[in-house]
C-alpha atoms as a PDB file:
ATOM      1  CA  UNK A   1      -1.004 -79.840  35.039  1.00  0.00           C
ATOM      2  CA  UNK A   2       0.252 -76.717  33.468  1.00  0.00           C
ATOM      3  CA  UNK A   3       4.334 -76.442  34.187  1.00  0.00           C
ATOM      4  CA  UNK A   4       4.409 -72.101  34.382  1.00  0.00           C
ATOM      5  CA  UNK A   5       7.698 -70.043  32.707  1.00  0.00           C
ATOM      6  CA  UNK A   6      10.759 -69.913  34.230  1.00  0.00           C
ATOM      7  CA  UNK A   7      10.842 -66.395  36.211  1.00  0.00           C
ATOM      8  CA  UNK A   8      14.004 -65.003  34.721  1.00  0.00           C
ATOM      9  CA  UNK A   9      15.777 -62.093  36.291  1.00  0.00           C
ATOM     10  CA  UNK A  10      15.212 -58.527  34.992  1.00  0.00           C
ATOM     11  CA  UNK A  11      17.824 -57.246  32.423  1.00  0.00           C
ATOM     12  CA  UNK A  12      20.910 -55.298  34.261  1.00  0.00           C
ATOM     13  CA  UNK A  13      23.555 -56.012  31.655  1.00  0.00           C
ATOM     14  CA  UNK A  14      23.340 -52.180  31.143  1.00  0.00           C
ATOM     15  CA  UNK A  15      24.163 -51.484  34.615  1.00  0.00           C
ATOM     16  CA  UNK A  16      27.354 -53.812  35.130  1.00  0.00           C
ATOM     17  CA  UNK A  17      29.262 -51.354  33.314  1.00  0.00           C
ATOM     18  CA  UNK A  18      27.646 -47.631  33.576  1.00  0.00           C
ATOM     19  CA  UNK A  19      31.143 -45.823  33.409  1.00  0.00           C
ATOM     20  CA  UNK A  20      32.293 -45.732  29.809  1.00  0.00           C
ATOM     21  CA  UNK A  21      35.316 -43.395  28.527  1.00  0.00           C
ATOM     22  CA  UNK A  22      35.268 -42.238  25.653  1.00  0.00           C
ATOM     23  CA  UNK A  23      38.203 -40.745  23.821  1.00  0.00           C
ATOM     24  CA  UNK A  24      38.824 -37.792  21.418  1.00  0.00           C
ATOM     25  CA  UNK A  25      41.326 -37.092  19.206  1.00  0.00           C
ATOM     26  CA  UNK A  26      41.362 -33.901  16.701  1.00  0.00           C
ATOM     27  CA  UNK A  27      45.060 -32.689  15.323  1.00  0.00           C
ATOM     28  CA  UNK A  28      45.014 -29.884  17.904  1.00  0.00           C
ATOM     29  CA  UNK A  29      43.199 -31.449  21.379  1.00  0.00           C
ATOM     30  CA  UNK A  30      42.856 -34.504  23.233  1.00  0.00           C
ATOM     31  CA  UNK A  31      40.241 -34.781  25.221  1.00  0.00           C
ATOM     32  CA  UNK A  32      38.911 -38.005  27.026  1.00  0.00           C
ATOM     33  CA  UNK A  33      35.632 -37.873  29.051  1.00  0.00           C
ATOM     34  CA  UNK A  34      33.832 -40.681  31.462  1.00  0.00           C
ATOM     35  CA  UNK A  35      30.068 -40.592  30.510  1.00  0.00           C
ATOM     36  CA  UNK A  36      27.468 -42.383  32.947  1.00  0.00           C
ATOM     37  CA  UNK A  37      25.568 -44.360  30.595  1.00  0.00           C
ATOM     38  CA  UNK A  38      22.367 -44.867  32.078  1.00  0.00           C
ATOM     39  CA  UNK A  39      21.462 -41.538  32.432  1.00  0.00           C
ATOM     40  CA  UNK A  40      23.730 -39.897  29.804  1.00  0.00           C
ATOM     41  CA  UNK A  41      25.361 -37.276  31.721  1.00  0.00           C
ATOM     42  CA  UNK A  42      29.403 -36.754  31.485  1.00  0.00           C
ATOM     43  CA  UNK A  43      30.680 -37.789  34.703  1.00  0.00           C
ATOM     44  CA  UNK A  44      33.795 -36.421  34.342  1.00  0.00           C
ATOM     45  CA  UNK A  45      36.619 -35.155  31.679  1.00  0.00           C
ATOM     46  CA  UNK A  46      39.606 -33.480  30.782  1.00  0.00           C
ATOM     47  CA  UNK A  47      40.799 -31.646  27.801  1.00  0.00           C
ATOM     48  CA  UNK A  48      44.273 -30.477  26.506  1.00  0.00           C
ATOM     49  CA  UNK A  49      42.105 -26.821  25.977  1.00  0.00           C
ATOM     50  CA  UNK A  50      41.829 -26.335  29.532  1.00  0.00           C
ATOM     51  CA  UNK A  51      43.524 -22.832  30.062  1.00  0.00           C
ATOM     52  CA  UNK A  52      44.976 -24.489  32.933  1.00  0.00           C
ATOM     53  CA  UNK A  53      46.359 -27.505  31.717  1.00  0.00           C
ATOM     54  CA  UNK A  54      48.002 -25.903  28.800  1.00  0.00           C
ATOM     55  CA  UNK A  55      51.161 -23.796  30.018  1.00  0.00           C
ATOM     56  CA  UNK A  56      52.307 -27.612  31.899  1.00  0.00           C
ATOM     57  CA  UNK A  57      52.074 -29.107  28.612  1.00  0.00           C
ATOM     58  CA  UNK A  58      54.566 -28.753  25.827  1.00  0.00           C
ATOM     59  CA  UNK A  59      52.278 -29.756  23.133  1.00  0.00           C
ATOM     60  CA  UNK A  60      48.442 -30.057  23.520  1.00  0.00           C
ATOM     61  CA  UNK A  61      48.305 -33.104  20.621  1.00  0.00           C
ATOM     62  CA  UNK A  62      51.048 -35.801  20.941  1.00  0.00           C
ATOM     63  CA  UNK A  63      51.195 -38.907  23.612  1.00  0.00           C
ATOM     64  CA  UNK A  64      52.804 -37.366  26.127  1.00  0.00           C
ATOM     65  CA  UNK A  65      49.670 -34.871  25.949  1.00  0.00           C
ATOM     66  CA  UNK A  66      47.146 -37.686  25.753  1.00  0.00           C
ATOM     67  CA  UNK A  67      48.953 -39.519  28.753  1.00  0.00           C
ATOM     68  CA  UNK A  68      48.959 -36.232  31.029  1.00  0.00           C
ATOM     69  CA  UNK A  69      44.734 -36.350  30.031  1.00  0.00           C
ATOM     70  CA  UNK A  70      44.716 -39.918  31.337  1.00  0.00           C
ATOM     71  CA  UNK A  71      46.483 -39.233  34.502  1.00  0.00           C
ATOM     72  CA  UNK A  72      44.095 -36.288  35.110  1.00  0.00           C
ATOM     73  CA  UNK A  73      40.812 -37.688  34.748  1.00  0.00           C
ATOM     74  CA  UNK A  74      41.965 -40.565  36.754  1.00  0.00           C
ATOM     75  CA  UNK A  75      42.647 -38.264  39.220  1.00  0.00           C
ATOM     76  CA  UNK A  76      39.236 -36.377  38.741  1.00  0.00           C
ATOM     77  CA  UNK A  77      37.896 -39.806  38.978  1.00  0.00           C
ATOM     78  CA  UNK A  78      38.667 -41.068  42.071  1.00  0.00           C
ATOM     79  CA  UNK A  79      38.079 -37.815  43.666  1.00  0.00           C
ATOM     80  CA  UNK A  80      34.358 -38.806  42.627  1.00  0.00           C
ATOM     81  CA  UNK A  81      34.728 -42.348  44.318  1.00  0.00           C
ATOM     82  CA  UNK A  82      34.221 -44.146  40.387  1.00  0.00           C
ATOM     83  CA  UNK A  83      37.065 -46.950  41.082  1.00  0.00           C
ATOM     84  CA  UNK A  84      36.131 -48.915  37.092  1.00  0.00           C
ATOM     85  CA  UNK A  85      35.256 -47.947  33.333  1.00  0.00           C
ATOM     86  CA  UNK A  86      34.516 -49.724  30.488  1.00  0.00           C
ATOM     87  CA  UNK A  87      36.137 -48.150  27.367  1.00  0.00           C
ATOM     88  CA  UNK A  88      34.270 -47.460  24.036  1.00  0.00           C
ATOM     89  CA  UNK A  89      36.505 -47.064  21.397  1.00  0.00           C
ATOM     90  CA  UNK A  90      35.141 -45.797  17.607  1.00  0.00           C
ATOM     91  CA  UNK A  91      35.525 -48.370  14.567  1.00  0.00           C
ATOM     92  CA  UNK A  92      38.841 -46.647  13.685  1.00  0.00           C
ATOM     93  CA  UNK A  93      40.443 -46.321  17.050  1.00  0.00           C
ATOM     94  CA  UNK A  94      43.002 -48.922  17.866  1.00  0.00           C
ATOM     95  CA  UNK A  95      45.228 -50.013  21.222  1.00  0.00           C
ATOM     96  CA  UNK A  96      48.022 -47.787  19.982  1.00  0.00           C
ATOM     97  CA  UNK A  97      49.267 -44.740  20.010  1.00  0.00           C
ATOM     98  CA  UNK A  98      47.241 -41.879  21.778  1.00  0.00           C
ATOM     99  CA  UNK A  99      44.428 -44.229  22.589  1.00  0.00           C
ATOM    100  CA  UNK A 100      47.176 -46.807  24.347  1.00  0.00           C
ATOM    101  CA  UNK A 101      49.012 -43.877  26.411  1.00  0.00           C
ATOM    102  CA  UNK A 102      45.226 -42.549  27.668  1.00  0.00           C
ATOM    103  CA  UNK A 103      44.181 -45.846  29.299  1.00  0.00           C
ATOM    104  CA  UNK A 104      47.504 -46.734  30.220  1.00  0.00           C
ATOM    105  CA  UNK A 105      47.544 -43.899  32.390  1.00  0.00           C
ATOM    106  CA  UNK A 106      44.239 -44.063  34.168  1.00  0.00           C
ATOM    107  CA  UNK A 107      45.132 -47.377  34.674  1.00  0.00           C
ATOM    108  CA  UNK A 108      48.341 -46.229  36.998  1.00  0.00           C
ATOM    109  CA  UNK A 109      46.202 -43.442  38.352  1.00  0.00           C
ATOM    110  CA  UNK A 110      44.595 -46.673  40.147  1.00  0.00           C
ATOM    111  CA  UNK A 111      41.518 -46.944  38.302  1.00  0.00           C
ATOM    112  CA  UNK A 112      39.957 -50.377  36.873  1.00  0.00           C
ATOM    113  CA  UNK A 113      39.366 -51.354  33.448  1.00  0.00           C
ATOM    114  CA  UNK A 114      36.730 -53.100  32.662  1.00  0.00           C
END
């Protein structure tokens, strides 16, 4: 009697988390954007070089700059009904700083980290 394979379920690790943010940081900007990952497409950002953005701001490149970015693309995100991300942050980036005052701010815009 032949015992077959177990049937294991299809691979959806890839799915549990298709929101990722994704931060950027030059000595000028900061811009964040939320990027769905299984299709690649940006699913929504925000930029201190939006002409609009830029006469509320005093600077376009400290922390108060890169938490005003967080608060708006929380905003912009749960105007699109995307309650969680999952953040990506590059080899150098660290929880300080500009990257700390971006997620901190989503985060009190009311949307989930994961």
């Amino acid at each position: 009697m032949v015992i077959p394979p177990p049937v294991r379920p299809p691979r959806i690790l890839k799915f549990l988390k298709p929101y990722v943010l994704k931060m950027h940081f030059t000595n000028k900007y900061v811009s964040a954007q939320v990027i769905h990952a299984p299709t690649a497409t940006v699913a929504s950002a925000a930029s201190s070089q939006e002409k609009a953005l830029r006469p509320s701001m005093g600077s376009t490149r400290d922390v108060a700059a890169a938490a005003k970015i967080g608060k708006i693309l929380g905003e912009r995100l749960l105007l699109k009904e995307i309650p969680a991300v999952s953040v990506s942050l590059k080899q150098e980036q660290k929880y300080h700083g500009k990257v700390k005052a971006v997620i901190d701010s989503l985060r009190e815009a009311g949307v989930k980290l994961l």
